[in-house]
N, C-alpha and C. Protein backbone atom coordinates (compact mmCIF):
# COMPACT_ATOMS: atom_id res chain seq x y z
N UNK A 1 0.84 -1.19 0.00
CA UNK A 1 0.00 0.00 0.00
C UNK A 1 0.88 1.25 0.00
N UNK A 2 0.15 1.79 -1.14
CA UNK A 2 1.33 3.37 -1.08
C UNK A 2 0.63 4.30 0.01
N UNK A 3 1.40 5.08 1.00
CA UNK A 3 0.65 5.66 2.07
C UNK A 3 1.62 7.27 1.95
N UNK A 4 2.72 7.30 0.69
CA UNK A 4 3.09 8.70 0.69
C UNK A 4 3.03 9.29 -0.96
N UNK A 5 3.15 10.08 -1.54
CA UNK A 5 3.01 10.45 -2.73
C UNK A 5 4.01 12.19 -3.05
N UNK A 6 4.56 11.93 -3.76
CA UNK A 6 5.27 13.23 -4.15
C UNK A 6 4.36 13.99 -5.37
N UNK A 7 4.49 15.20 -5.33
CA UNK A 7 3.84 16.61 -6.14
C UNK A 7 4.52 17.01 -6.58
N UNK A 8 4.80 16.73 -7.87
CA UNK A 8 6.22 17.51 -9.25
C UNK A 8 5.10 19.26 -9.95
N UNK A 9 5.68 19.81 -8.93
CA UNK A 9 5.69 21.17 -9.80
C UNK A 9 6.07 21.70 -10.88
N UNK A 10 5.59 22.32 -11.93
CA UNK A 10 6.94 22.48 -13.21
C UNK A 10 6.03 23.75 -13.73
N UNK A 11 6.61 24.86 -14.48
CA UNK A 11 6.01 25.73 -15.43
C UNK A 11 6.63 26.39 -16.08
N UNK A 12 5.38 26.56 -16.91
CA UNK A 12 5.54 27.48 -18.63
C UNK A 12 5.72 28.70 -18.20
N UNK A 13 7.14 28.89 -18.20
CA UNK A 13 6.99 30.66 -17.92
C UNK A 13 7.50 31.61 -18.46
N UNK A 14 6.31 32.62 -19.13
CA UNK A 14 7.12 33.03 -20.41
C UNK A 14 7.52 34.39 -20.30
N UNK A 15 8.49 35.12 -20.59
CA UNK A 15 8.58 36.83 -20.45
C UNK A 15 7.89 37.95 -21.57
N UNK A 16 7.89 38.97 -21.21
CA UNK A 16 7.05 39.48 -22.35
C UNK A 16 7.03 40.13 -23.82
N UNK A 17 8.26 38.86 -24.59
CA UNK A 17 8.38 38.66 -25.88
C UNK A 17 7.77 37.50 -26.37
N UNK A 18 7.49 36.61 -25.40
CA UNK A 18 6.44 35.57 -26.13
C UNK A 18 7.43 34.15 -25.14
N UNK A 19 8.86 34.05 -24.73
CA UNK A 19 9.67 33.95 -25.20
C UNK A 19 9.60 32.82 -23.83
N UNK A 20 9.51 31.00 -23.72
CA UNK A 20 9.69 30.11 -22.66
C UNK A 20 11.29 30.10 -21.89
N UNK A 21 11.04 30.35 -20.49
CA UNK A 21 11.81 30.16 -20.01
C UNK A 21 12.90 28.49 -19.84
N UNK A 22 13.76 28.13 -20.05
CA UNK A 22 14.32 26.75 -20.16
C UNK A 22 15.44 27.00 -19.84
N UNK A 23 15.41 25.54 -18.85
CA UNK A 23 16.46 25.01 -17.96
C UNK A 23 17.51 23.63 -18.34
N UNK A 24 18.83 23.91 -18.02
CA UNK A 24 19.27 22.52 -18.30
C UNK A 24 19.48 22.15 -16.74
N UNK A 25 19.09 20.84 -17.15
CA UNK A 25 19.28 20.07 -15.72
C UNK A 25 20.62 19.77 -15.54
N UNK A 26 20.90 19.57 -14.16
CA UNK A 26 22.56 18.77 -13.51
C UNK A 26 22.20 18.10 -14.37
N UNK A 27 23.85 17.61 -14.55
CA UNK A 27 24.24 16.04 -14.71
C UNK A 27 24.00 15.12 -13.69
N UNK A 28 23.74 15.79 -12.40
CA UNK A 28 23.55 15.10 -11.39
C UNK A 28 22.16 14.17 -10.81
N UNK A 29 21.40 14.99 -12.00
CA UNK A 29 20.05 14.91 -11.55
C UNK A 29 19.56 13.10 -11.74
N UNK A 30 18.54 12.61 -10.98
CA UNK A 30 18.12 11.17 -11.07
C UNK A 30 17.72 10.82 -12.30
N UNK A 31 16.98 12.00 -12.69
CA UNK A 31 16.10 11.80 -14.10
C UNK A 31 16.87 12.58 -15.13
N UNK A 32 16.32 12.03 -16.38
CA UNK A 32 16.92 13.22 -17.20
C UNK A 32 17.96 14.39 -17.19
N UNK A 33 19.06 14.01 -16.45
CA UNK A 33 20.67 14.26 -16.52
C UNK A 33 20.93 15.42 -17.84
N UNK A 34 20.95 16.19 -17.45
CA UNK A 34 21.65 17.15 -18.84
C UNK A 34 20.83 17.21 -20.01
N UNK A 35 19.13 17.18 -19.91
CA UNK A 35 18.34 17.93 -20.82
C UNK A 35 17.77 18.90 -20.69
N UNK A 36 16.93 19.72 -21.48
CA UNK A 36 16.31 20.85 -21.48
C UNK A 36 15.19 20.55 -20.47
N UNK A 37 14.42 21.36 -19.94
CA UNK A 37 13.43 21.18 -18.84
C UNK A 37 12.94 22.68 -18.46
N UNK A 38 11.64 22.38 -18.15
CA UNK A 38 10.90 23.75 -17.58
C UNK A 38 11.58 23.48 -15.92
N UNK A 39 11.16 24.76 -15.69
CA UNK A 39 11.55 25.01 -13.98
C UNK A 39 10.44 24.08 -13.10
N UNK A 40 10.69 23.89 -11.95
CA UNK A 40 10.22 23.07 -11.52
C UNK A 40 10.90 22.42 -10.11
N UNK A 41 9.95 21.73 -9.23
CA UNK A 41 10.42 21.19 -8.03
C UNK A 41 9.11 20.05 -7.19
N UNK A 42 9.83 19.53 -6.35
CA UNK A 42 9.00 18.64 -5.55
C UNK A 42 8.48 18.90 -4.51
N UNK A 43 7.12 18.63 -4.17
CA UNK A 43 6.58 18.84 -2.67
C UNK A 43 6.36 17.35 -2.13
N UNK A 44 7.25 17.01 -0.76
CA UNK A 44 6.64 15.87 -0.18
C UNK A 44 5.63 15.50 0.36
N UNK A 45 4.87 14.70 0.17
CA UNK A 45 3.51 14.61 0.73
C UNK A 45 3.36 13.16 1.62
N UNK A 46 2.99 13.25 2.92
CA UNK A 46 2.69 12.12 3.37
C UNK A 46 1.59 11.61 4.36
N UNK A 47 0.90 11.45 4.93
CA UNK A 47 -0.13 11.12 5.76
C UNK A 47 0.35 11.60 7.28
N UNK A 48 1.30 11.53 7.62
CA UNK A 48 1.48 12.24 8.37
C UNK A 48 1.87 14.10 8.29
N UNK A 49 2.73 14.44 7.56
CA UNK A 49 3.23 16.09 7.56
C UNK A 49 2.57 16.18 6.41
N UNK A 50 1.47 15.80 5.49
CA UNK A 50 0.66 16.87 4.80
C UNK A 50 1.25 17.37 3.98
N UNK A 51 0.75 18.51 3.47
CA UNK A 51 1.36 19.60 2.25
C UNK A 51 2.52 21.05 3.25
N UNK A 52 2.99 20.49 4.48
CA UNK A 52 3.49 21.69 5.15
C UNK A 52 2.66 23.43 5.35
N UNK A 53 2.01 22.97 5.22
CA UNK A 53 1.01 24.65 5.02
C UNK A 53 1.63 25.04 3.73
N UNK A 54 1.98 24.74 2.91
CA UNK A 54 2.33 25.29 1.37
C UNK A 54 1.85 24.58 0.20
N UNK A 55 1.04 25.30 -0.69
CA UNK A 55 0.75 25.38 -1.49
C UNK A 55 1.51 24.93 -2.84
N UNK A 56 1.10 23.96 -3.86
CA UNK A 56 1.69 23.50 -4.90
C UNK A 56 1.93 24.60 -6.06
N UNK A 57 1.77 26.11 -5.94
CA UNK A 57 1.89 27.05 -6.45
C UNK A 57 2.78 28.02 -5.80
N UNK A 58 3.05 28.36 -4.14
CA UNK A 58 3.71 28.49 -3.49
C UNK A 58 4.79 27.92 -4.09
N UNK A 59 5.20 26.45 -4.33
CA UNK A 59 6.06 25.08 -4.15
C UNK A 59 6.62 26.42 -5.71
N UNK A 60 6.23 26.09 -6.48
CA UNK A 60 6.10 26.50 -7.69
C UNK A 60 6.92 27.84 -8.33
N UNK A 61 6.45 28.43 -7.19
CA UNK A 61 6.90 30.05 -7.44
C UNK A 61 8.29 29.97 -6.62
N UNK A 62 8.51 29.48 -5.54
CA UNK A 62 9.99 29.12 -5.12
C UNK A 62 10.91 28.43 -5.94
N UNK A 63 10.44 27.25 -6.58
CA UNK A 63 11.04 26.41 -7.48
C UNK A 63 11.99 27.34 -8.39
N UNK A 64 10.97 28.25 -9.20
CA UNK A 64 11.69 29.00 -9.82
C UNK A 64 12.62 29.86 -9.70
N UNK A 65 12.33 30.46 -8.90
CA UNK A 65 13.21 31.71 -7.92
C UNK A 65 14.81 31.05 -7.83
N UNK A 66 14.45 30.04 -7.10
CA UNK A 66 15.50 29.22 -6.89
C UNK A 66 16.62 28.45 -7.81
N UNK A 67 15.89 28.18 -8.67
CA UNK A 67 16.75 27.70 -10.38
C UNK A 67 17.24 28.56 -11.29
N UNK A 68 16.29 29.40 -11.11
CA UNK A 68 16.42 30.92 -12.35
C UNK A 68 16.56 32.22 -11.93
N UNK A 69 16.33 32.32 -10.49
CA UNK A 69 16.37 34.16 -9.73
C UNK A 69 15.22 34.55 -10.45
N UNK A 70 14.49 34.04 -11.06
CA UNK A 70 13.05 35.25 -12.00
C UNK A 70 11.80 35.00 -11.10
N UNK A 71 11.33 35.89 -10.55
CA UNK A 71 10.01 36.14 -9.95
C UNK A 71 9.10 35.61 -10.95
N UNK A 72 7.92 35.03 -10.40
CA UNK A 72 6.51 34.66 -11.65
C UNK A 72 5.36 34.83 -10.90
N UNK A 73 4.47 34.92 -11.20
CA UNK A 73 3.16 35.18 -11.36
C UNK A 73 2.46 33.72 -12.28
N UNK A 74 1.60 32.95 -11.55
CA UNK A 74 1.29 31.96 -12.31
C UNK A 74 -0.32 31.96 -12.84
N UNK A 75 -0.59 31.98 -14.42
CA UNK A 75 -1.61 32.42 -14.97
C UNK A 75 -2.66 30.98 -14.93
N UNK A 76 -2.32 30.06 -14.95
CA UNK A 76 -3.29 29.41 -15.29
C UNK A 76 -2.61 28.01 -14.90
N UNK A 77 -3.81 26.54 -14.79
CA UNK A 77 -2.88 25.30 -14.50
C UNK A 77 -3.36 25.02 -16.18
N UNK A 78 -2.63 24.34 -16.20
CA UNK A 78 -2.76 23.37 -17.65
C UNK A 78 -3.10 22.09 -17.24
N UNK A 79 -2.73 21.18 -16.48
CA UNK A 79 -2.84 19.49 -16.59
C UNK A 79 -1.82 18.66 -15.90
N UNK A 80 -2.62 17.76 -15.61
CA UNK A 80 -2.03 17.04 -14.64
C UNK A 80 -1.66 15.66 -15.29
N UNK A 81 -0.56 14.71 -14.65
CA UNK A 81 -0.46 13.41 -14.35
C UNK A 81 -0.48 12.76 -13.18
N UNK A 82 -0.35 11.68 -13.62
CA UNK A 82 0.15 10.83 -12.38
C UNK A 82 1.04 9.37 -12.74
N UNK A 83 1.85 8.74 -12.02
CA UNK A 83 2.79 7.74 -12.10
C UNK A 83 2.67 7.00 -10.68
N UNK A 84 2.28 5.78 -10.76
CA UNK A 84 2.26 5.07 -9.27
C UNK A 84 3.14 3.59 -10.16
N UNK A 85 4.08 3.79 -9.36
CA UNK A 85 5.19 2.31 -9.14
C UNK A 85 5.37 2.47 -7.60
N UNK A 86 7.13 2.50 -7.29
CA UNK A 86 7.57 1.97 -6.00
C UNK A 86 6.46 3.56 -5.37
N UNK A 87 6.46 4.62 -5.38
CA UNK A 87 5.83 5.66 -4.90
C UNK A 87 5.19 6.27 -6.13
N UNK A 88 4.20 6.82 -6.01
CA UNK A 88 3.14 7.65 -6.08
C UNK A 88 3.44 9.06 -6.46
N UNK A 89 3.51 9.42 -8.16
CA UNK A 89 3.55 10.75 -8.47
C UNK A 89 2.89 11.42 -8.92
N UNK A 90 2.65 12.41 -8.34
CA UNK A 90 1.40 13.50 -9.19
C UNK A 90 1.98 14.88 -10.06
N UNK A 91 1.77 15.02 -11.43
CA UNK A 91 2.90 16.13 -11.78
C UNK A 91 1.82 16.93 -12.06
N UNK A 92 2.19 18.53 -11.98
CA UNK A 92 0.86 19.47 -11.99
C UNK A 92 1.92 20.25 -12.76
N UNK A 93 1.45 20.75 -13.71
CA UNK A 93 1.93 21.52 -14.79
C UNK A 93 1.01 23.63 -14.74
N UNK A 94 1.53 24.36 -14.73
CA UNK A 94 1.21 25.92 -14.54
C UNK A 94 1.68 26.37 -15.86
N UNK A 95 1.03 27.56 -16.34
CA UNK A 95 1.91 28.31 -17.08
C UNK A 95 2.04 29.75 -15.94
N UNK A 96 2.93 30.34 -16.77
CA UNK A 96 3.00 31.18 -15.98
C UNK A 96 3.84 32.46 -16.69
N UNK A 97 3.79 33.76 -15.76
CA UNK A 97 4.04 34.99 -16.41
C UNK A 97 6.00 35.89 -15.74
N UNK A 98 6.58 36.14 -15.93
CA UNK A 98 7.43 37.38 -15.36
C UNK A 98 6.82 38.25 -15.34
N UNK A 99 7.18 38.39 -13.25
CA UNK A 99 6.43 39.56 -12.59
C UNK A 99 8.06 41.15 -12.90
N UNK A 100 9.09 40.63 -12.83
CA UNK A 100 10.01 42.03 -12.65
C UNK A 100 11.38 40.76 -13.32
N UNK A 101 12.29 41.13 -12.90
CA UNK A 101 13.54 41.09 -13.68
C UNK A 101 13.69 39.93 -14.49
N UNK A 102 13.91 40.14 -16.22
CA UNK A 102 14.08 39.09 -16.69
C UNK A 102 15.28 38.41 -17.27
N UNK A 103 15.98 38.56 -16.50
CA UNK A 103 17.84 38.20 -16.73
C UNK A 103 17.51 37.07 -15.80
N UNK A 104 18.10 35.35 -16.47
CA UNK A 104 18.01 34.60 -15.52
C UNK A 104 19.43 34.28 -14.86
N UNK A 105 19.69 33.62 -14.02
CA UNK A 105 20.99 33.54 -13.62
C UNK A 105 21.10 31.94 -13.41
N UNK A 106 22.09 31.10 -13.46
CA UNK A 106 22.33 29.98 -12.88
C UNK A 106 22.46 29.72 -11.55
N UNK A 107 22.35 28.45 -11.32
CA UNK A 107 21.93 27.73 -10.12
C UNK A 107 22.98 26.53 -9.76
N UNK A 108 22.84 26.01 -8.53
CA UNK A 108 23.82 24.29 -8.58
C UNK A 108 22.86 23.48 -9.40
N UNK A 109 21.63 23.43 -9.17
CA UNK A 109 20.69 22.72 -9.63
C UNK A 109 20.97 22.73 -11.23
N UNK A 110 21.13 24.15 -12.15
CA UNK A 110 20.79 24.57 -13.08
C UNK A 110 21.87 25.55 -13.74
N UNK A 111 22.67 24.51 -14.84
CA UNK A 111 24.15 24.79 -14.99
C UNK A 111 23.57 25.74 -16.25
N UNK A 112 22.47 25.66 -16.76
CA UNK A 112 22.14 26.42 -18.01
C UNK A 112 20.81 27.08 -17.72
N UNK A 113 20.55 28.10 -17.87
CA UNK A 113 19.29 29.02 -18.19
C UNK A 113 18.74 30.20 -19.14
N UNK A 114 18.15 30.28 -19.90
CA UNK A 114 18.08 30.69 -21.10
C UNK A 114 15.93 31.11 -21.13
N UNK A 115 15.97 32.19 -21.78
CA UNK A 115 14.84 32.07 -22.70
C UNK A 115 14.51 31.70 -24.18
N UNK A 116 14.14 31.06 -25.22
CA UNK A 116 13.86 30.72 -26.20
C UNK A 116 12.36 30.67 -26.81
N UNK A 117 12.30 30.91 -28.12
CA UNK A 117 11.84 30.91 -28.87
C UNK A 117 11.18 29.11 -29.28
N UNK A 118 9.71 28.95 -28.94
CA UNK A 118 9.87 27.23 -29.33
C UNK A 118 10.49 26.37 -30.27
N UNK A 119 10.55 27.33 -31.38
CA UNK A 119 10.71 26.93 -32.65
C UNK A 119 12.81 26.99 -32.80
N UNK A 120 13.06 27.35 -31.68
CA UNK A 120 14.67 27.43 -31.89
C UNK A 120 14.96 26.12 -30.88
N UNK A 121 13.94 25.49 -30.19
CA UNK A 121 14.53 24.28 -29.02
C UNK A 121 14.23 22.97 -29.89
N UNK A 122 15.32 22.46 -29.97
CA UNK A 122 15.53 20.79 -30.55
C UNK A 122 14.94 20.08 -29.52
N UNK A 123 13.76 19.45 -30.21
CA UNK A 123 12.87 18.30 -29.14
C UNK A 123 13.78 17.29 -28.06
N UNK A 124 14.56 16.99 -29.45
CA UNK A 124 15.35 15.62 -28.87
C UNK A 124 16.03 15.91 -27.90
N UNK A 125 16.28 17.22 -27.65
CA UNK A 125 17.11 17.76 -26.18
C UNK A 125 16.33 17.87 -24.98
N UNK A 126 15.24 17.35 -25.13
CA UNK A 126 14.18 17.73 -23.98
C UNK A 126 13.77 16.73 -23.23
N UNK A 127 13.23 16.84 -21.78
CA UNK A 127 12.50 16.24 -21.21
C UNK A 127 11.16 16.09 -21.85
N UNK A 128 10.42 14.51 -21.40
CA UNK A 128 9.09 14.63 -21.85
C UNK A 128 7.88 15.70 -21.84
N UNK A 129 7.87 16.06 -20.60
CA UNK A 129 7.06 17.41 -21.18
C UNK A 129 7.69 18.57 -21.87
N UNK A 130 8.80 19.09 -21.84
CA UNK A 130 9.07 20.58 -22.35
C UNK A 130 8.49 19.54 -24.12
N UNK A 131 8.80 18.50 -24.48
CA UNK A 131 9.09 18.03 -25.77
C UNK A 131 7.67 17.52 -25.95
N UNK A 132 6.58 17.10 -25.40
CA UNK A 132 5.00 17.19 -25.64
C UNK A 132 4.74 18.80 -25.64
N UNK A 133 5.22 20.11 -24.92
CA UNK A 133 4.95 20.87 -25.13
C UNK A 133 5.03 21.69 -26.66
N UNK A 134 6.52 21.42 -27.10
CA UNK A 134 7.45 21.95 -28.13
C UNK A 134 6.24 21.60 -29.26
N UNK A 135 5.90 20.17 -29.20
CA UNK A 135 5.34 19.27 -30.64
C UNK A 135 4.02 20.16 -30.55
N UNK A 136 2.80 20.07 -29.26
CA UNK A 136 1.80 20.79 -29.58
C UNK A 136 1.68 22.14 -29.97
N UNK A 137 2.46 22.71 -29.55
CA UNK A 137 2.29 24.08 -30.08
C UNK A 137 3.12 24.46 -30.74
N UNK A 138 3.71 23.83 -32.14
CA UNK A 138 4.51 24.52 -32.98
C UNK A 138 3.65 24.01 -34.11
């Protein structure tokens, strides 16, 4: 019986040339090691400590801050998954806006940060969603 479940935060966040914010992941990372990726982070969830009094948009708006230094404002959710093997994942997908400075800076997490144009990001460099994103809307 699964009795804990993790909350994958991630978003579309674009500045005001049109223009998606994108991340390269560590090499370090468990998953997807050194591809393109929206910003994004985890909230632990368990039957005992709950959501911590924070919010999966809260979770969200730190995530970013934290990978990229760019403040956001999040406009809308888009869609969800889920993945249940050894634990229980729920991924909640946002788009979202730049509230003030749009110079991103690097991170430990996040050896690359960049804004782009969809049509300039090579799929094959991507995580599964930035690369379901790339295909639908181009």
């Amino acid at each position: 019986m699964i009795t804990a479940f993790k909350v994958i935060v991630s978003g579309f966040i674009f500045n005001n040339q049109g223009q998606l914010l994108v991340i390269r992941r560590s090499l370090d990372e468990e998953s997807f090691p050194g591809m393109l990726a929206i910003p994004g982070g985890t909230t632990e969830v368990d039957e005992q400590s709950g959501l911590q009094n924070d919010t999966v948009e809260h979770t969200l708006i730190r995530e970013v801050k934290e990978e990229t230094d760019i403040d956001i404002a999040i406009t809308e959710w888009m869609e969800s998954s889920a993945i249940v093997k050894d634990t229980a994942k729920l991924y909640l997908f946002f788009k979202g806006k730049v509230t003030g400075n749009e110079v991103p800076a690097t991170s430990p997490e996040t050896p690359e940060v960049f804004w782009a144009n969809l049509d300039d990001i090579s799929p094959d460099e991507c995580t599964p969603s930035l690369k379901n994103f790339i295909v639908s809307h181009r």
